[in-house]
Structure formats: C-alpha cells, structure tokens
C-alpha atoms as a PDB file:
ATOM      1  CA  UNK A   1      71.616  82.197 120.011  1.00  0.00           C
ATOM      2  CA  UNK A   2      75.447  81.851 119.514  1.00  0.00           C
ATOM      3  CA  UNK A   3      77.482  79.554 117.674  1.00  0.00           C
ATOM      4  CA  UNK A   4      79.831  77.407 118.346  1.00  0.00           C
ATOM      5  CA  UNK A   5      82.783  77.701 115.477  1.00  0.00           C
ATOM      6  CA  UNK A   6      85.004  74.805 115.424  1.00  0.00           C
ATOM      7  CA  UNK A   7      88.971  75.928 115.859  1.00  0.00           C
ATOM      8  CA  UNK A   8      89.223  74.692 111.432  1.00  0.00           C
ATOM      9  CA  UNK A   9      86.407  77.274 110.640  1.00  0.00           C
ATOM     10  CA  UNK A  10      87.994  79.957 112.848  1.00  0.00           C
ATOM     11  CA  UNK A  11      91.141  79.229 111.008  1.00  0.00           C
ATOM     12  CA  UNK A  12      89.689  79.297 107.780  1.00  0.00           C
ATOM     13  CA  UNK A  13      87.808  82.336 108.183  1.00  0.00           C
ATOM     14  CA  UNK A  14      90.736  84.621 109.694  1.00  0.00           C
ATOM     15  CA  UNK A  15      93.102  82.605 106.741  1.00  0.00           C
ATOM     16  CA  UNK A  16      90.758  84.116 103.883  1.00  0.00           C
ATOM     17  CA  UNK A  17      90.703  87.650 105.441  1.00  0.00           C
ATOM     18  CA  UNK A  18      94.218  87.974 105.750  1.00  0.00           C
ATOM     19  CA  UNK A  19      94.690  86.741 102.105  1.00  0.00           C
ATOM     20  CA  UNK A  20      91.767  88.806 100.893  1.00  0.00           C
ATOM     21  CA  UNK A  21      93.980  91.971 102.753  1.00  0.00           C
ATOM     22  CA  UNK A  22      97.123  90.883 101.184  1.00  0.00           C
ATOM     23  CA  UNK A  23      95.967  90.386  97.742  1.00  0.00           C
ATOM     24  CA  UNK A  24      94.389  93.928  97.714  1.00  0.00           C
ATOM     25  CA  UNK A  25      98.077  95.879  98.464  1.00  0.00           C
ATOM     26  CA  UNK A  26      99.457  93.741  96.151  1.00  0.00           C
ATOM     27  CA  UNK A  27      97.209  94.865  93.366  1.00  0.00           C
ATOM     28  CA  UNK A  28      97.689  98.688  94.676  1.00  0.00           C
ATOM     29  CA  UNK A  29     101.255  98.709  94.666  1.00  0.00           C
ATOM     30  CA  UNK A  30     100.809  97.851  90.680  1.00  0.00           C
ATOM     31  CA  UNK A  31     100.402 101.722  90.066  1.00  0.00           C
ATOM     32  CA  UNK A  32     101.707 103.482  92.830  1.00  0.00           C
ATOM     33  CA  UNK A  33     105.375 103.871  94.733  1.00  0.00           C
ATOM     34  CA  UNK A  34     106.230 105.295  97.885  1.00  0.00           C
ATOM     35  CA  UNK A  35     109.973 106.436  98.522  1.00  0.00           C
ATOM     36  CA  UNK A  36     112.204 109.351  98.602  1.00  0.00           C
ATOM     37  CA  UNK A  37     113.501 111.644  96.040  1.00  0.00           C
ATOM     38  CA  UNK A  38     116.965 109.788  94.471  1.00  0.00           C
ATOM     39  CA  UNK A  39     117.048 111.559  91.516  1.00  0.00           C
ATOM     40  CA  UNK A  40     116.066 114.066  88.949  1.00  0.00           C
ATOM     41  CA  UNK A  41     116.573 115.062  85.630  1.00  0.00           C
ATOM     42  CA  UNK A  42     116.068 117.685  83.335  1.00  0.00           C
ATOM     43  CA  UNK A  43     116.046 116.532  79.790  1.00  0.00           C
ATOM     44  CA  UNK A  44     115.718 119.372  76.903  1.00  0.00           C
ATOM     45  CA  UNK A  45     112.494 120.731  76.661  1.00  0.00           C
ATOM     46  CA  UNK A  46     109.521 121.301  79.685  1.00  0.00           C
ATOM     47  CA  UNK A  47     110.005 117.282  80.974  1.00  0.00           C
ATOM     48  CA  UNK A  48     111.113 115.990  84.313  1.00  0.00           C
ATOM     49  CA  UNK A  49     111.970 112.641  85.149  1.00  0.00           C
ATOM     50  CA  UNK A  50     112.225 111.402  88.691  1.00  0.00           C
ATOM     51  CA  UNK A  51     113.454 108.285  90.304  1.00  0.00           C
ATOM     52  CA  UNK A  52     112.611 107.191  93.791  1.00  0.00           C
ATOM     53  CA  UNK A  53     115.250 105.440  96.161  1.00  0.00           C
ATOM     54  CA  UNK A  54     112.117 102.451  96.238  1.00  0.00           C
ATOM     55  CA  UNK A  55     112.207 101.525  92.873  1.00  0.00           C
ATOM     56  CA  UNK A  56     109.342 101.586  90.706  1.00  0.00           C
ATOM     57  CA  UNK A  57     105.317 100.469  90.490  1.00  0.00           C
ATOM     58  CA  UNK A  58     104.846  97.666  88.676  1.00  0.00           C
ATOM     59  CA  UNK A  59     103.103  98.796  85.402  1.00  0.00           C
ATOM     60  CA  UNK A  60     106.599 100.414  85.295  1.00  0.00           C
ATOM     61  CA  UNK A  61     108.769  97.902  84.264  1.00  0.00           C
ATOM     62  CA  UNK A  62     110.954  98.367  81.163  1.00  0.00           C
ATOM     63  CA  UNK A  63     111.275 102.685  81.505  1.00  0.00           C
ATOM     64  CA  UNK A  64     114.646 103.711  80.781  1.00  0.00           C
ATOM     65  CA  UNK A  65     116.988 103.787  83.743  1.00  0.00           C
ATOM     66  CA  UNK A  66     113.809 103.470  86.112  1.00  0.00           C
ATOM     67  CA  UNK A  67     113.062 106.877  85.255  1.00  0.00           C
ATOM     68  CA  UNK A  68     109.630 107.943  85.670  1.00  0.00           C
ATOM     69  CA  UNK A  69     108.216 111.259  83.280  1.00  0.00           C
ATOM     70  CA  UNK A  70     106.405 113.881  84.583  1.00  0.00           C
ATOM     71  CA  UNK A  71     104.304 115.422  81.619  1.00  0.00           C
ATOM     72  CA  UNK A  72     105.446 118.724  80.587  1.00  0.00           C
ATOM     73  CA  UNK A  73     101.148 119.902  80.660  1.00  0.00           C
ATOM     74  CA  UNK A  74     101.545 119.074  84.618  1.00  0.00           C
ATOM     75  CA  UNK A  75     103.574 122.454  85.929  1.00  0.00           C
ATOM     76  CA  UNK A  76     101.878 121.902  89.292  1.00  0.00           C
ATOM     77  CA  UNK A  77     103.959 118.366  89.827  1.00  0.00           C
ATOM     78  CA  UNK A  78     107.061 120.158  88.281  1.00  0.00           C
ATOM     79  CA  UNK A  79     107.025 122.857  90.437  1.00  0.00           C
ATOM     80  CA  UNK A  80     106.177 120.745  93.579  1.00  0.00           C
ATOM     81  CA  UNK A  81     109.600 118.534  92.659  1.00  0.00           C
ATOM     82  CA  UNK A  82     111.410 121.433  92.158  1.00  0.00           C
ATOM     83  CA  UNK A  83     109.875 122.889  95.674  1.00  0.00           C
ATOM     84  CA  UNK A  84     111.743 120.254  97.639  1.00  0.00           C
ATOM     85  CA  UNK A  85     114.764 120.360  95.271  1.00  0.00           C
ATOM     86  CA  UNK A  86     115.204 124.120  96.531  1.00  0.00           C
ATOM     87  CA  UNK A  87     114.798 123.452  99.871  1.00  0.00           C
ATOM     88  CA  UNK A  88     117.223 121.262 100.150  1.00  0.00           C
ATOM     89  CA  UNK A  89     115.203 118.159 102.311  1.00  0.00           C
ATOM     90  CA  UNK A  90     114.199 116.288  99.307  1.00  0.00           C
ATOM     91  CA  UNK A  91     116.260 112.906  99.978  1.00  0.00           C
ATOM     92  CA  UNK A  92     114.395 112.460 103.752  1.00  0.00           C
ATOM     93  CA  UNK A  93     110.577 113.746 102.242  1.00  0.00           C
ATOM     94  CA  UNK A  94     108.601 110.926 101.789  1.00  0.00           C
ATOM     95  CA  UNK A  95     106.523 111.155  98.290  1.00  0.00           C
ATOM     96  CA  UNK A  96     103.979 109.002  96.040  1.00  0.00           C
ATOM     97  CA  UNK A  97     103.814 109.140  92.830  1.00  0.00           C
ATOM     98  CA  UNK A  98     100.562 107.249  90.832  1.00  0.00           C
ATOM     99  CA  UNK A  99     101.454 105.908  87.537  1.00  0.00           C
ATOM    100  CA  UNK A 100      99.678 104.972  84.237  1.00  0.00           C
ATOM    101  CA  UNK A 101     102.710 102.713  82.786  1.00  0.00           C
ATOM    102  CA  UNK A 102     104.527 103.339  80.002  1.00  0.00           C
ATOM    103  CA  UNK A 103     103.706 105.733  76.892  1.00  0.00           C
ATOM    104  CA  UNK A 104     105.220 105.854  73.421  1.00  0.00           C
ATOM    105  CA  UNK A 105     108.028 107.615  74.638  1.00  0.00           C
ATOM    106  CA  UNK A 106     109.347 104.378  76.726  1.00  0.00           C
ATOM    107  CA  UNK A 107     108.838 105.980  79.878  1.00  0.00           C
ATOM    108  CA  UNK A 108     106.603 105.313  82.623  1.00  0.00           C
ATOM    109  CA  UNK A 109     104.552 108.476  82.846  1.00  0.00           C
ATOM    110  CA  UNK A 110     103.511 110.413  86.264  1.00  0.00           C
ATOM    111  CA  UNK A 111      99.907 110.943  87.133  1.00  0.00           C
ATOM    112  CA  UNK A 112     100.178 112.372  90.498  1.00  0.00           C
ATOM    113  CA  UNK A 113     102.857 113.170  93.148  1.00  0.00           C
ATOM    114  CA  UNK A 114     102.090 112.967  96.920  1.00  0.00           C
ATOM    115  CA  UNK A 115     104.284 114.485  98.972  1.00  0.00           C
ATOM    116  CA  UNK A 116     103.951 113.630 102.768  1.00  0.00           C
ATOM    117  CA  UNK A 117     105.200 116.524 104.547  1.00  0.00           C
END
C-alpha cells in the first residue's frame, strides 16, 4: 500500500542525498587531481616532478612550487610522462594523478598517473 510523503519529507530526503553525494567528492578530491600536463622537471638524479594546470589534491598542500614527485622506483609513470612529452599533445591530454601527501623530502609524492587518452 503506498505512502503518502508530505512535500517537507520529500525535501528532506532528496536534501540528505544530495549532501551525502557532495560530501563524498569532496573527500575524493583530498588525494587525487585531474588536469593537464603544465609542467615538468627533471631534477638530478632518476626523479620527476610534475605540475598540473588544476592545481593540486589536497593532502598536497605545502610541496615546493606545487610540484608533485614521481618516485624514481616507478619507471612505468616516468616513462608514461615522458610518452606524452615526446609526442608533443601533452598540454590538451587529460591525466590523474593519486597522491599520498607529502614525504620527508617536502614534496607531495605520486602514487599513480591516469592518463585519459
């Protein structure tokens, strides 16, 4: 047998949904950025640090000229940054990168890179 549900309760319910929705992106966006390639640097050694035209995730705040680090360990990220460097389309490819904050070294430090092709 249906119920009636007074116009408040309808409110109410659709209210706490939305809220529920908007309070889970914000939390995601705490370790993850989308944007495009704005620039790249490499520093002595096997490091890369990136910057998207976006800014940066949240648990990234404080890293030196909103750099981000890619771990020298990760060659597959390094040579996936260095893919779109070479061909040439890296300021219009949309990429991810997930993000565990900052290390010892001050910078932020690169889990993963997504690149949306």
């Amino acid at each position: 047998m249906p119920r009636n549900i007074s116009p408040k309760r309808k409110f109410l319910l659709i209210a706490s949904v939305a809220s529920a929705f908007v309070a889970s992106t914000a939390i995601a966006a705490a370790y993850y950025q989308t944007g495009h390639l704005s620039n790249v640097l490499f520093p002595a050694g096997d490091l890369v640090l990136i910057s998207l035209d976006s800014g940066l995730p949240d648990n990234c705040a404080g890293t030196p000229n909103g750099m981000m680090m890619i771990p020298a360990s990760e060659k597959t990220m390094k040579a996936s940054i260095l893919s779109l460097l070479a061909r040439g389309d890296s300021a219009q490819t949309t990429v991810t990168t997930y993000t565990s904050g900052r290390d010892g070294s001050g910078f932020c430090q690169v889990n993963q890179v997504v690149v949306s092709l």
